[in-house]
C-alpha atoms as a PDB file:
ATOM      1  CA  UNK A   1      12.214   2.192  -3.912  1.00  0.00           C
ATOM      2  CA  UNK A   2       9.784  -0.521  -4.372  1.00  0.00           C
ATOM      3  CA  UNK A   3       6.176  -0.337  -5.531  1.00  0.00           C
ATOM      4  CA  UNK A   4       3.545  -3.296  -5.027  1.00  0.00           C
ATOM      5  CA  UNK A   5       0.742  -3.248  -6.694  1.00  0.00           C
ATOM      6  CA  UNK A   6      -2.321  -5.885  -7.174  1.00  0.00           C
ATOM      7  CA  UNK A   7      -4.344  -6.745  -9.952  1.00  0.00           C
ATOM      8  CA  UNK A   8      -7.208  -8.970 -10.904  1.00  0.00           C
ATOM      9  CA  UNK A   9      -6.829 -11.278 -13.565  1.00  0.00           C
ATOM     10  CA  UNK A  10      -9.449 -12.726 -16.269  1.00  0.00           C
ATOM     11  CA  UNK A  11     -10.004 -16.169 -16.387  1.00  0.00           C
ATOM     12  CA  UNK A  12     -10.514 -17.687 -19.531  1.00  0.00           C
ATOM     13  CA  UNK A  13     -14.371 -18.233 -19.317  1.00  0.00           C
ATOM     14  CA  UNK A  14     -17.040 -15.611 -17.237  1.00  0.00           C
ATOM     15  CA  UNK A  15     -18.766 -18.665 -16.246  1.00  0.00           C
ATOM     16  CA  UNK A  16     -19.939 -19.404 -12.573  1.00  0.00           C
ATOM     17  CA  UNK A  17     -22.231 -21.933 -12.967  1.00  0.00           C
ATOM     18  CA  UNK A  18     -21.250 -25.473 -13.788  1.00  0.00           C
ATOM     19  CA  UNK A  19     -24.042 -26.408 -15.636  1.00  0.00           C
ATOM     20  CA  UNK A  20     -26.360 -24.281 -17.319  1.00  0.00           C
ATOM     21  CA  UNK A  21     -29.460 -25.031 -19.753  1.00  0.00           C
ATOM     22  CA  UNK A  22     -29.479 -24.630 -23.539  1.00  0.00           C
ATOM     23  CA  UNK A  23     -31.514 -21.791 -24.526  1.00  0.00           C
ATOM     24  CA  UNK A  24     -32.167 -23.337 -28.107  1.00  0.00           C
ATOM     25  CA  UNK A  25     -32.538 -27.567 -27.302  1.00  0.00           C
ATOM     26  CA  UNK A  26     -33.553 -27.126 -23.583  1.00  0.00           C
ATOM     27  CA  UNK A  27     -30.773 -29.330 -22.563  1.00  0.00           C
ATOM     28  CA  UNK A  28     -28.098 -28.839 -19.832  1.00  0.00           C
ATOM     29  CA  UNK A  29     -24.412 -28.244 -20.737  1.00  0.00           C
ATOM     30  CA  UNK A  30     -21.255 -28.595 -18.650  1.00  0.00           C
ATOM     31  CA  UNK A  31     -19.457 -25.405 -18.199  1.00  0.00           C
ATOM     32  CA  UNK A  32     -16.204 -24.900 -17.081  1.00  0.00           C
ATOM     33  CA  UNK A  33     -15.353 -22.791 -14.250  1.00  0.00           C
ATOM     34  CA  UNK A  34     -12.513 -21.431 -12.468  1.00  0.00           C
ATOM     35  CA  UNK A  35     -12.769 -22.735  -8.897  1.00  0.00           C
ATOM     36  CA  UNK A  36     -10.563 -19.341  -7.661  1.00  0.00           C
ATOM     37  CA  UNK A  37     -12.122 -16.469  -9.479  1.00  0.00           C
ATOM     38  CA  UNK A  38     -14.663 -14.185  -7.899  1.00  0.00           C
ATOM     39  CA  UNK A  39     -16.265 -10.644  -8.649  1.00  0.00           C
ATOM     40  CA  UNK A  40     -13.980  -8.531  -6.811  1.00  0.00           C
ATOM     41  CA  UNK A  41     -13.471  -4.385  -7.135  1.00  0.00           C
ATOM     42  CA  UNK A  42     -10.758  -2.800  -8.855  1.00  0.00           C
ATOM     43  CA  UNK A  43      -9.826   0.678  -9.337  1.00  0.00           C
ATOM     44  CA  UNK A  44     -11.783   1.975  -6.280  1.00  0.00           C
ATOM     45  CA  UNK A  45     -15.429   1.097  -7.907  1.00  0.00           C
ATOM     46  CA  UNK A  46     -14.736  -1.388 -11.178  1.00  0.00           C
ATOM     47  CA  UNK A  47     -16.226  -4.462 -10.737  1.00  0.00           C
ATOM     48  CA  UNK A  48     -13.916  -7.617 -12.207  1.00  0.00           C
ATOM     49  CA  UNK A  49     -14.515 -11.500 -12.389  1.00  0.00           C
ATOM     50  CA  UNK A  50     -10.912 -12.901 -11.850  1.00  0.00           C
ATOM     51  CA  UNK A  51      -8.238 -14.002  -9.267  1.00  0.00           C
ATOM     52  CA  UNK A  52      -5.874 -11.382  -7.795  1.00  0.00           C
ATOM     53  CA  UNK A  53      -2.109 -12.028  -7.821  1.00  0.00           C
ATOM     54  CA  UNK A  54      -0.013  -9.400  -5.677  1.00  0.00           C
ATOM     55  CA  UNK A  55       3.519  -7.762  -7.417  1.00  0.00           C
ATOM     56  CA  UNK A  56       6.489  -6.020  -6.462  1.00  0.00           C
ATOM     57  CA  UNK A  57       8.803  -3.741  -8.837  1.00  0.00           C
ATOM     58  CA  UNK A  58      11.645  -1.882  -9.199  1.00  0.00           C
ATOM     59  CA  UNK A  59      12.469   0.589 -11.663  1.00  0.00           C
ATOM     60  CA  UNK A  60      15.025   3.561 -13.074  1.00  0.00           C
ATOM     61  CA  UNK A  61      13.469   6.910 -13.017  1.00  0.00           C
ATOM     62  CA  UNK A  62      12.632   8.370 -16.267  1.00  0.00           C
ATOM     63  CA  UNK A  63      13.789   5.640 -18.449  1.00  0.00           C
ATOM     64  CA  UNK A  64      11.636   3.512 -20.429  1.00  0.00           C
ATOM     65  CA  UNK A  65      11.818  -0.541 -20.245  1.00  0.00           C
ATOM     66  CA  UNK A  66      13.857  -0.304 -16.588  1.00  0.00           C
ATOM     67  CA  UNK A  67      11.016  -2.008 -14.815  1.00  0.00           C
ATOM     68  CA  UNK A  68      12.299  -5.439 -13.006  1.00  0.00           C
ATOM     69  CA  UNK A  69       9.619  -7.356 -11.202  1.00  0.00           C
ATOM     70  CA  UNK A  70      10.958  -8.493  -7.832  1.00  0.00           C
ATOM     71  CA  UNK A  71       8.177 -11.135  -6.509  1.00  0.00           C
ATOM     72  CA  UNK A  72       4.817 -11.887  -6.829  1.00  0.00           C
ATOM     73  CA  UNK A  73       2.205 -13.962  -5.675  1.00  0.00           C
ATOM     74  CA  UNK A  74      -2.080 -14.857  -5.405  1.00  0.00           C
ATOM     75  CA  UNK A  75      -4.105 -13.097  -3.148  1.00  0.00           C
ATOM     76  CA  UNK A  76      -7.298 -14.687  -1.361  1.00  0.00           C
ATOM     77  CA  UNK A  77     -10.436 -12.598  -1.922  1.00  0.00           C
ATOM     78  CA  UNK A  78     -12.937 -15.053  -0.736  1.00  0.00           C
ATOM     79  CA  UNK A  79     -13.136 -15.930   3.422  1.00  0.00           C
ATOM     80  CA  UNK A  80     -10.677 -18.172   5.078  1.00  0.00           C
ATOM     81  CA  UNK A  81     -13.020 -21.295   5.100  1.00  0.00           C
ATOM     82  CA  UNK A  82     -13.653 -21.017   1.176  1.00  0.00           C
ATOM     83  CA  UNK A  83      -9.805 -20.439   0.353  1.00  0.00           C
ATOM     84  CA  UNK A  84      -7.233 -21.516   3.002  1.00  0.00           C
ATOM     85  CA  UNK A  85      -3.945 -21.920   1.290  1.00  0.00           C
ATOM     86  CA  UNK A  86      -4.125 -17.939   0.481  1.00  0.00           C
ATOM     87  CA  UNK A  87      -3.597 -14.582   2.527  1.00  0.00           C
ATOM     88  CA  UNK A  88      -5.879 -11.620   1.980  1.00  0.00           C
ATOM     89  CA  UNK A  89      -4.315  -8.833  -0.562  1.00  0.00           C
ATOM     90  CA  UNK A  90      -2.487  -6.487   2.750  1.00  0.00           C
ATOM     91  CA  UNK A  91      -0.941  -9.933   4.111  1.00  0.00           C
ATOM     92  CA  UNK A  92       0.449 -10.925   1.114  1.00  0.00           C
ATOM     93  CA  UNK A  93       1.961  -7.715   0.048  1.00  0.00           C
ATOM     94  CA  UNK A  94       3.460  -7.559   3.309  1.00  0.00           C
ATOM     95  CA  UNK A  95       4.763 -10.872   3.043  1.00  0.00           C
ATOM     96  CA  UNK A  96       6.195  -9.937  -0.398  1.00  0.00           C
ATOM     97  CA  UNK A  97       7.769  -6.549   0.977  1.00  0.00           C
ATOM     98  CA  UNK A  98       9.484  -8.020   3.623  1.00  0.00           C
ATOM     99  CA  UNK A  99      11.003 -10.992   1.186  1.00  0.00           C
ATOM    100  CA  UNK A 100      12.504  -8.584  -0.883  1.00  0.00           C
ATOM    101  CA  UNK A 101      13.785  -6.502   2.310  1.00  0.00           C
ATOM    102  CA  UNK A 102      15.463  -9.945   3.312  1.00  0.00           C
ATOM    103  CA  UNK A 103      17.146 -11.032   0.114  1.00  0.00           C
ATOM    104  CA  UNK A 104      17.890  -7.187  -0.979  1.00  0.00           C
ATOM    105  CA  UNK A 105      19.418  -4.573   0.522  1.00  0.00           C
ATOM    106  CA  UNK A 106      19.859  -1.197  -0.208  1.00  0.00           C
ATOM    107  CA  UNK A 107      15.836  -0.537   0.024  1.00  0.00           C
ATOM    108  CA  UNK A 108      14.935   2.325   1.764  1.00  0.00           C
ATOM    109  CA  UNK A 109      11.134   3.197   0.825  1.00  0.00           C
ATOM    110  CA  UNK A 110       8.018   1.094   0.092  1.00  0.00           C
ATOM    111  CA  UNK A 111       4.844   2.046  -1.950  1.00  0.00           C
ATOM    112  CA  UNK A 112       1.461   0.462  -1.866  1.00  0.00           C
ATOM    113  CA  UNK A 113      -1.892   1.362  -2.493  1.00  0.00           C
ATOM    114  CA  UNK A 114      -4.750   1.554   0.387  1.00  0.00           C
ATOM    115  CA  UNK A 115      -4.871  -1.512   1.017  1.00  0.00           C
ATOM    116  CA  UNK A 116      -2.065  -1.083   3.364  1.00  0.00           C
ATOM    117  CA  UNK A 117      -2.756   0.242   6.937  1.00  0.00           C
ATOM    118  CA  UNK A 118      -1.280   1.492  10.033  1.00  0.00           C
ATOM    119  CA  UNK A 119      -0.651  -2.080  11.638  1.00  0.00           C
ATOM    120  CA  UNK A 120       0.788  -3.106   8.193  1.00  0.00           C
ATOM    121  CA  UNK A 121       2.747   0.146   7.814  1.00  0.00           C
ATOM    122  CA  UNK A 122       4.043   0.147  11.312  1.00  0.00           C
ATOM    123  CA  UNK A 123       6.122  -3.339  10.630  1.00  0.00           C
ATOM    124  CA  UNK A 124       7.640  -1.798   7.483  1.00  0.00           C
ATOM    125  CA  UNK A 125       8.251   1.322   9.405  1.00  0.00           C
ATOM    126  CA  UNK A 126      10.588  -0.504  12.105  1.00  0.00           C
ATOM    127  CA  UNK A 127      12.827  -2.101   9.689  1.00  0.00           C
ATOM    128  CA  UNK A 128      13.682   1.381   9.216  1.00  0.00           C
ATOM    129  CA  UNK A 129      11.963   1.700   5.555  1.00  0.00           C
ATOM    130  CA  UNK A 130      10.159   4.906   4.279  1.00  0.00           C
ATOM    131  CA  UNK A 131       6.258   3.147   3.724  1.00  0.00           C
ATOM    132  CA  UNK A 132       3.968   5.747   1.556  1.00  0.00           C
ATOM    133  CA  UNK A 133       0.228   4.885   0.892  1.00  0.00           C
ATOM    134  CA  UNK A 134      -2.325   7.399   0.088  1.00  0.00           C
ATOM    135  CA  UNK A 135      -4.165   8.611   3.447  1.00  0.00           C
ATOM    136  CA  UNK A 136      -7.737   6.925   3.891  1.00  0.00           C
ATOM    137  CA  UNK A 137     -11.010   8.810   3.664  1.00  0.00           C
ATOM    138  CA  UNK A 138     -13.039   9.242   7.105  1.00  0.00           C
ATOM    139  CA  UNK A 139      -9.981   9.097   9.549  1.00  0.00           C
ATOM    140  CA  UNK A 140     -11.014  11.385  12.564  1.00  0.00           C
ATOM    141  CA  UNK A 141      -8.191  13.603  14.040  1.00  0.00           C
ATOM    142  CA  UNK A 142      -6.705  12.429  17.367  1.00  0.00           C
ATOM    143  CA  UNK A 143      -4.964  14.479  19.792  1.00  0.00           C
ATOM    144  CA  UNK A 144      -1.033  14.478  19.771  1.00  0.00           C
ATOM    145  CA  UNK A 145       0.450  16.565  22.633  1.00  0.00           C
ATOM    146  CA  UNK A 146      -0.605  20.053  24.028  1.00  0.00           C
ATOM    147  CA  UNK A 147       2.842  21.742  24.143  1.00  0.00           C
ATOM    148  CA  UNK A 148       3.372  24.748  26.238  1.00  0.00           C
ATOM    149  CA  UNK A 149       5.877  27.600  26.028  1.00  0.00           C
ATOM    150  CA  UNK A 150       6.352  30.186  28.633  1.00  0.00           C
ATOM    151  CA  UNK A 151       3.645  33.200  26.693  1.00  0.00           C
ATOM    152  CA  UNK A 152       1.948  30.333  24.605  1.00  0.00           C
ATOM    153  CA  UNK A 153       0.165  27.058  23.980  1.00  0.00           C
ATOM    154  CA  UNK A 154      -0.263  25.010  21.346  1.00  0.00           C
ATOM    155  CA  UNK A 155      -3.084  21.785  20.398  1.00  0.00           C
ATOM    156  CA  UNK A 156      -1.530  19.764  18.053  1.00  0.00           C
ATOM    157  CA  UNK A 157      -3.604  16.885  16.419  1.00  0.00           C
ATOM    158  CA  UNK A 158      -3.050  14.230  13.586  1.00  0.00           C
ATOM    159  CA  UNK A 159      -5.564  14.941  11.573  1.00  0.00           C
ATOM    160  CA  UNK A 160      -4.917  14.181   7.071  1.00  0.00           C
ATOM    161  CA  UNK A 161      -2.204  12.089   7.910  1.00  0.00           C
ATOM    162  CA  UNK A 162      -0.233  14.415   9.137  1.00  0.00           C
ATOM    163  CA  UNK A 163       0.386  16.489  12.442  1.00  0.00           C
ATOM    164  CA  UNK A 164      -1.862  19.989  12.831  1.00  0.00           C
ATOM    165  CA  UNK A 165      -2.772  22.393  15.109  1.00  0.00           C
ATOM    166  CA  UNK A 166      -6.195  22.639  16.290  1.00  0.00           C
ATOM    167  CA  UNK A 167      -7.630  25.937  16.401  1.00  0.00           C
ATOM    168  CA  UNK A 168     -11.330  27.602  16.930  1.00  0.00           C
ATOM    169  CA  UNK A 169     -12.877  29.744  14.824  1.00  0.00           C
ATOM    170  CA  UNK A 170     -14.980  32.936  16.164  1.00  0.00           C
ATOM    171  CA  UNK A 171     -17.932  31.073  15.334  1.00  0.00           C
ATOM    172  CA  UNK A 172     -17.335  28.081  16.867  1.00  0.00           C
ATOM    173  CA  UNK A 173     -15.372  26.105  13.942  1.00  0.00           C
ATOM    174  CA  UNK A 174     -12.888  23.638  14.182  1.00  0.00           C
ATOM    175  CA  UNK A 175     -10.166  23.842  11.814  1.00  0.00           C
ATOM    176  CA  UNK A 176      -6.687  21.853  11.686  1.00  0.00           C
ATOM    177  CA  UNK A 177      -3.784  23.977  10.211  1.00  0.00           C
ATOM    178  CA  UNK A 178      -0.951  21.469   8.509  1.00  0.00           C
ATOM    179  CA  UNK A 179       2.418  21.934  10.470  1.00  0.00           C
ATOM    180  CA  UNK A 180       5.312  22.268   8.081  1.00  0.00           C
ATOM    181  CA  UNK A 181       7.561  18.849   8.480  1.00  0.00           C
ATOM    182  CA  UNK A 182      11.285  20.364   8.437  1.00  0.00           C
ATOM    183  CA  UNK A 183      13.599  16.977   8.983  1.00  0.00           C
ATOM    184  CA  UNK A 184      12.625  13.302   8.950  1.00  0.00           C
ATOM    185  CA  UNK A 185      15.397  11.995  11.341  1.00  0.00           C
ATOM    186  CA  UNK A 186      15.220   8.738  11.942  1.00  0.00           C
ATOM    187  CA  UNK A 187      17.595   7.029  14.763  1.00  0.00           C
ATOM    188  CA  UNK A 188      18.226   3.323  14.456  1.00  0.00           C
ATOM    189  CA  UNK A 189      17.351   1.620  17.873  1.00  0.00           C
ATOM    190  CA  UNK A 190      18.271  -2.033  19.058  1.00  0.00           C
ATOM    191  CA  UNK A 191      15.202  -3.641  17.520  1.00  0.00           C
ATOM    192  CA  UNK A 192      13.835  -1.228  15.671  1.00  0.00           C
ATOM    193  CA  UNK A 193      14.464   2.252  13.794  1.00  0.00           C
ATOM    194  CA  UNK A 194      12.736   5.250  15.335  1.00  0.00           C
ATOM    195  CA  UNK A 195      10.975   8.287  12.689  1.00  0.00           C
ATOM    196  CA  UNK A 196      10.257  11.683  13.831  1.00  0.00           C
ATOM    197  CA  UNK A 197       8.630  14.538  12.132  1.00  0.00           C
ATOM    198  CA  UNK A 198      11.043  17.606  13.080  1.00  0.00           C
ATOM    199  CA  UNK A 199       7.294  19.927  12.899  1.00  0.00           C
ATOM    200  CA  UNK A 200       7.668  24.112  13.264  1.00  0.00           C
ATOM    201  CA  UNK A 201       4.752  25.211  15.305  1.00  0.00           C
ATOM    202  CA  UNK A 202       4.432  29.084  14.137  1.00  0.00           C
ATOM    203  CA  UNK A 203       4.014  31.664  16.690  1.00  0.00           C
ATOM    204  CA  UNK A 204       3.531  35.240  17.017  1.00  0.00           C
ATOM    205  CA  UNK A 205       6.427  34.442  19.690  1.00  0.00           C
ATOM    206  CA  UNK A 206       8.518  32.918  17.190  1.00  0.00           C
ATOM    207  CA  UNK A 207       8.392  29.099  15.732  1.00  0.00           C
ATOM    208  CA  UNK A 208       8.737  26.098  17.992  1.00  0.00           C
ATOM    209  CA  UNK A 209      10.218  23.200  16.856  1.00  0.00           C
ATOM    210  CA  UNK A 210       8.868  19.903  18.267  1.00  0.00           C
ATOM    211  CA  UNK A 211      10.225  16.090  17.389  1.00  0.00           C
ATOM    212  CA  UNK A 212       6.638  14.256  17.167  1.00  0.00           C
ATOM    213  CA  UNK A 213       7.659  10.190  16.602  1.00  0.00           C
ATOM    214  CA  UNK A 214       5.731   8.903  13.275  1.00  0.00           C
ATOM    215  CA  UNK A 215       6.996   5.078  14.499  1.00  0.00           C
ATOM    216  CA  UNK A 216       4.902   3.063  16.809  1.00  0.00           C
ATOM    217  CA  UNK A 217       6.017   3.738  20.219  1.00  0.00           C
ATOM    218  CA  UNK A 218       5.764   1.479  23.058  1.00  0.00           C
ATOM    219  CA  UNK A 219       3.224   3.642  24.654  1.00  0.00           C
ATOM    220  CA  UNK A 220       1.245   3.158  21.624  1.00  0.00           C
ATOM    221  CA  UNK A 221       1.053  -0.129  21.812  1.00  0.00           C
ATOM    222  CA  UNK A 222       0.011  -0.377  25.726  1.00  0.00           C
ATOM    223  CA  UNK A 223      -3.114  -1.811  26.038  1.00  0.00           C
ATOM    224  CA  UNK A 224      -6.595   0.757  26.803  1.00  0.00           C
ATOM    225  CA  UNK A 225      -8.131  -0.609  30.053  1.00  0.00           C
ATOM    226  CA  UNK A 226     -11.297   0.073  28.177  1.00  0.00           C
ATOM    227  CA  UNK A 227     -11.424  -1.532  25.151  1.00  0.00           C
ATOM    228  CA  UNK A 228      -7.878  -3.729  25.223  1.00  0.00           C
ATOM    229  CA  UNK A 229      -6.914  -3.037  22.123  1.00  0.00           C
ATOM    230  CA  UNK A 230      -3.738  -0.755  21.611  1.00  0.00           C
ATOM    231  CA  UNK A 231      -4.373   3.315  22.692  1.00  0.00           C
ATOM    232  CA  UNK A 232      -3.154   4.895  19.436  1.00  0.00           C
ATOM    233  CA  UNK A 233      -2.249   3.544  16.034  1.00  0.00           C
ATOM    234  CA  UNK A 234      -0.125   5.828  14.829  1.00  0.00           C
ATOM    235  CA  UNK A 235       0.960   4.639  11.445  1.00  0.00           C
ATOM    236  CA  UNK A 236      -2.752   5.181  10.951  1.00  0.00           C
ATOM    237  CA  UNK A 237      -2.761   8.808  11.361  1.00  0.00           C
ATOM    238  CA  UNK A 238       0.906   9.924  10.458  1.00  0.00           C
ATOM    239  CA  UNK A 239       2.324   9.224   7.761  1.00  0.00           C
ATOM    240  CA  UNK A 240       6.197   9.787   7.245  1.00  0.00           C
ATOM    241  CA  UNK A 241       5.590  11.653   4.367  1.00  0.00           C
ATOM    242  CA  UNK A 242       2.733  13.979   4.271  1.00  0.00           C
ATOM    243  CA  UNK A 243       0.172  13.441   1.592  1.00  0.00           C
ATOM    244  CA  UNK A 244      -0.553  16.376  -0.546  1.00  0.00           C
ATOM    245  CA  UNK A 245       3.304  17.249  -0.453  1.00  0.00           C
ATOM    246  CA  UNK A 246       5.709  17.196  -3.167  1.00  0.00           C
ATOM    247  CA  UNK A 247       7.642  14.356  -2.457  1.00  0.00           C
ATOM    248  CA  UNK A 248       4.483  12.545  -1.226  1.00  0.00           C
ATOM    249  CA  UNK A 249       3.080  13.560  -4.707  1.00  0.00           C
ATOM    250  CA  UNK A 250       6.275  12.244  -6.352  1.00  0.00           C
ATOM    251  CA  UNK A 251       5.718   9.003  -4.437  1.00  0.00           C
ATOM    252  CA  UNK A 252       2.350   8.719  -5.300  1.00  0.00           C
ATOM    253  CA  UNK A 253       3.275   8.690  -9.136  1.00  0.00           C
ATOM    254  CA  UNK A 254       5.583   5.813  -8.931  1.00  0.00           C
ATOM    255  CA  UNK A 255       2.354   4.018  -7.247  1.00  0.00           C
ATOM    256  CA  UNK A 256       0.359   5.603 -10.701  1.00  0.00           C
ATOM    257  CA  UNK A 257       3.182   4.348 -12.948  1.00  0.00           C
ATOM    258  CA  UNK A 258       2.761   0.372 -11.848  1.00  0.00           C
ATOM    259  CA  UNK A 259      -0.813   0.151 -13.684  1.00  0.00           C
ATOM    260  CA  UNK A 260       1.237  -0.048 -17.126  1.00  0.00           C
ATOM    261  CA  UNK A 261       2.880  -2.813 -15.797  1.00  0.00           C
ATOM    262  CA  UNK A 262      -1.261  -4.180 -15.178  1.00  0.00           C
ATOM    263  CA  UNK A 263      -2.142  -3.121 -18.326  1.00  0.00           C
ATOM    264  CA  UNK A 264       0.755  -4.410 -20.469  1.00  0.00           C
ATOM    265  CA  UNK A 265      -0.317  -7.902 -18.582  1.00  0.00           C
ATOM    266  CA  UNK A 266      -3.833  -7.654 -20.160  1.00  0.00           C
ATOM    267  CA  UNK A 267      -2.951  -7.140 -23.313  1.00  0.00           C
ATOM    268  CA  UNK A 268      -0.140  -9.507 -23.872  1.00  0.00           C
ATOM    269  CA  UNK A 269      -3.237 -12.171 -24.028  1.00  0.00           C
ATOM    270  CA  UNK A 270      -6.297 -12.220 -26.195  1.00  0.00           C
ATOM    271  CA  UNK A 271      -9.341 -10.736 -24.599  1.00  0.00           C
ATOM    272  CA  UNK A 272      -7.390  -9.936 -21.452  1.00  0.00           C
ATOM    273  CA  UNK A 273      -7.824 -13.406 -20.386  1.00  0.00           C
ATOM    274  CA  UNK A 274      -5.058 -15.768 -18.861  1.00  0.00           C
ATOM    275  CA  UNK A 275      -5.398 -18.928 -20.354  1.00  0.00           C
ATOM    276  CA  UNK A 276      -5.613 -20.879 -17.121  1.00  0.00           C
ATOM    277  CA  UNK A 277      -7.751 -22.396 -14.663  1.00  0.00           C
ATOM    278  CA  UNK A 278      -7.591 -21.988 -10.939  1.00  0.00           C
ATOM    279  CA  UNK A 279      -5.131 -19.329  -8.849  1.00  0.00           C
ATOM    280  CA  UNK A 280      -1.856 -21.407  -9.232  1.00  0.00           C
ATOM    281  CA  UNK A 281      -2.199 -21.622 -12.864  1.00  0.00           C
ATOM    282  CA  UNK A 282      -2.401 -17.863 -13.078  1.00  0.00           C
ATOM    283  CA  UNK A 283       0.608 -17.436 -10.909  1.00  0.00           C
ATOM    284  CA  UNK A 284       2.560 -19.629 -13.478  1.00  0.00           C
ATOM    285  CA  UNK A 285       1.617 -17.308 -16.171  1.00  0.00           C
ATOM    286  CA  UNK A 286       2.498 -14.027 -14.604  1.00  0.00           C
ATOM    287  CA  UNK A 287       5.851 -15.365 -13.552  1.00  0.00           C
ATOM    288  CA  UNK A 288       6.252 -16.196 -17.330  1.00  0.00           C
ATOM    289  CA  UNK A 289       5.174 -12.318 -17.974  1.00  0.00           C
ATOM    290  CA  UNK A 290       7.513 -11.534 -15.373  1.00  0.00           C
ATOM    291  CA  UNK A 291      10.590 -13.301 -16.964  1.00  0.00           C
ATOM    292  CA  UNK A 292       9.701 -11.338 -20.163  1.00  0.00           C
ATOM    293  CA  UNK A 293       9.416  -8.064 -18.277  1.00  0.00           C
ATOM    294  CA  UNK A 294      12.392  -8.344 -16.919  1.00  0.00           C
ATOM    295  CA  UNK A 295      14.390  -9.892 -19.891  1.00  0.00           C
ATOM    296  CA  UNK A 296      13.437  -6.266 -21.947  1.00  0.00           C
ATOM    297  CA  UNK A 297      14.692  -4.190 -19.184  1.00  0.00           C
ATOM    298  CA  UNK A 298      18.000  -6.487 -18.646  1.00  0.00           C
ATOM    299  CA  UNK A 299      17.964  -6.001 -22.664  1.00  0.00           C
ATOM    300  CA  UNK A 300      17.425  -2.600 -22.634  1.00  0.00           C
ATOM    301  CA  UNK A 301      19.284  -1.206 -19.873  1.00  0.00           C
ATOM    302  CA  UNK A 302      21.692  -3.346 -19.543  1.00  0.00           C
ATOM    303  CA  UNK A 303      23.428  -6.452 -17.335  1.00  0.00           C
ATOM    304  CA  UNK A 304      26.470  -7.004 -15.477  1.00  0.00           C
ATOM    305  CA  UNK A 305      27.913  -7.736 -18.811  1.00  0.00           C
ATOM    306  CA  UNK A 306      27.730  -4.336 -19.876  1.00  0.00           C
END
């Protein structure tokens, strides 16, 4: 499994103007500043002045010093006309994911923060990889399928990231109930890999077992006559693991675990501060932190020679 992260790096001055006037002789100095930082938000509300650079990782569970750092690169944070030679934070870890998925097989699940969403997921998902981000805040639900048995019917919506049934209260409240995911089958197709949930619908007539798909499907992607834009992005609303489940909890703490990876970063240099100027310069370092990383875990663990 491999777990991408970002983080914003310090540059080696706070300054953003070039020149600024002495407080005490009333003369103006030359400051230095770094052309590719910005105040950008980390950690959901944290402002930072830096430059972001975008990682990948791999590591052994539950054994210290294991963590080998795959690829990396600098993310653009600014727009498109201020900073061309860069992709925006998603692109780039998507870029990453799917050079490591090239060069390295044996992958079979992918872990990124919110950044990520269903358009991203849904190109991770067809390569036939397990993709687990935490669910986004103020998704409504959308209708699935309205299934129908011979003494029964059932509404089933996505609604958390995950499939539910829709029911109505007696006083007029709507409330989704989370269907229990049985299976993830997945069935390898000629371009693509296929995911289904394998949901049980309960019923006072006994369960029902439905195969709802969790991959984009080509109806999906049909265009609304409306608003021509796709009818339903499902890697938006299911996930192929559930959030608030245990293995989508246990996924979620390898996506936890990769801020020690941030925080060793900071601290390997004084003040938290790269010493260099400008996004490329950054890059260079962390690829120097990244050799080290990895040379402890090859160390530690062990190479081929052992």
């Amino acid at each position: 499994m491999i777990n991408g992260d970002a983080t914003v790096v310090r540059p080696p001055s706070d300054q953003t103007e070039q020149f600024t006037r002495d407080e005490k002789t009333g003369k103006m100095r030359r400051r230095r500043v770094d052309p590719d930082a910005g105040i950008q938000i980390e950690g959901g509300d944290r402002a930072v002045y830096g430059k972001k650079i975008v990682s990948f990782s791999v590591r052994l569970p539950e054994r210290a010093h294991s963590r080998i750092i795959l690829n990396a690169d600098g993310a653009r944070h600014r727009s498109p006309e201020e900073d061309p030679d860069r992709e925006e934070e998603a692109s780039t870890a998507l870029r990453l994911a799917h050079e490591i998925l090239d060069r390295a097989p044996g992958v079979i699940a992918a872990v990124f923060d919110t950044a990520w969403r269903g358009t991203h997921r849904a190109r991770l998902v067809a390569r036939g990889i397990v993709v687990y981000t935490p669910q986004h805040d103020g998704i409504s639900p959308k209708p699935l399928n309205k299934y129908g048995y011979d003494h029964c019917i059932h509404d089933v919506y996505a609604a958390a990231g995950r499939s539910c049934e829709r029911h109505i209260s007696v006083d007029g409240q709507t409330i989704y109930t989370p269907l229990p995911v049985r299976e993830l089958p997945v069935r390898p197709g000629v371009n693509s890999y296929r995911f289904y949930h394998a949901v049980e619908i309960p019923c006072r007539n006994g369960p029902h077992i439905e195969l709802i798909p969790v991959y984009e499907t080509k109806e999906d992607r049909t265009l609304d006559p409306r608003t021509k834009r796709p009818k339903f992005n499902r890697c938006e609303h299911l996930r192929q693991i559930p959030p608030n489940t245990d293995l989508g909890d246990r996924l979620k703490g390898f996506r936890q675990d990769s801020e020690s990876t941030n925080c060793t970063l900071d601290y390997s240099h004084w003040d938290k501060r790269l010493p260099a100027y400008g996004a490329p310069g950054a890059l260079l370092i962390y690829l120097g932190f990244a050799w080290m990383i990895n040379s402890i875990a090859l160390g530690t663990v062990g190479g081929p020679h052992r």
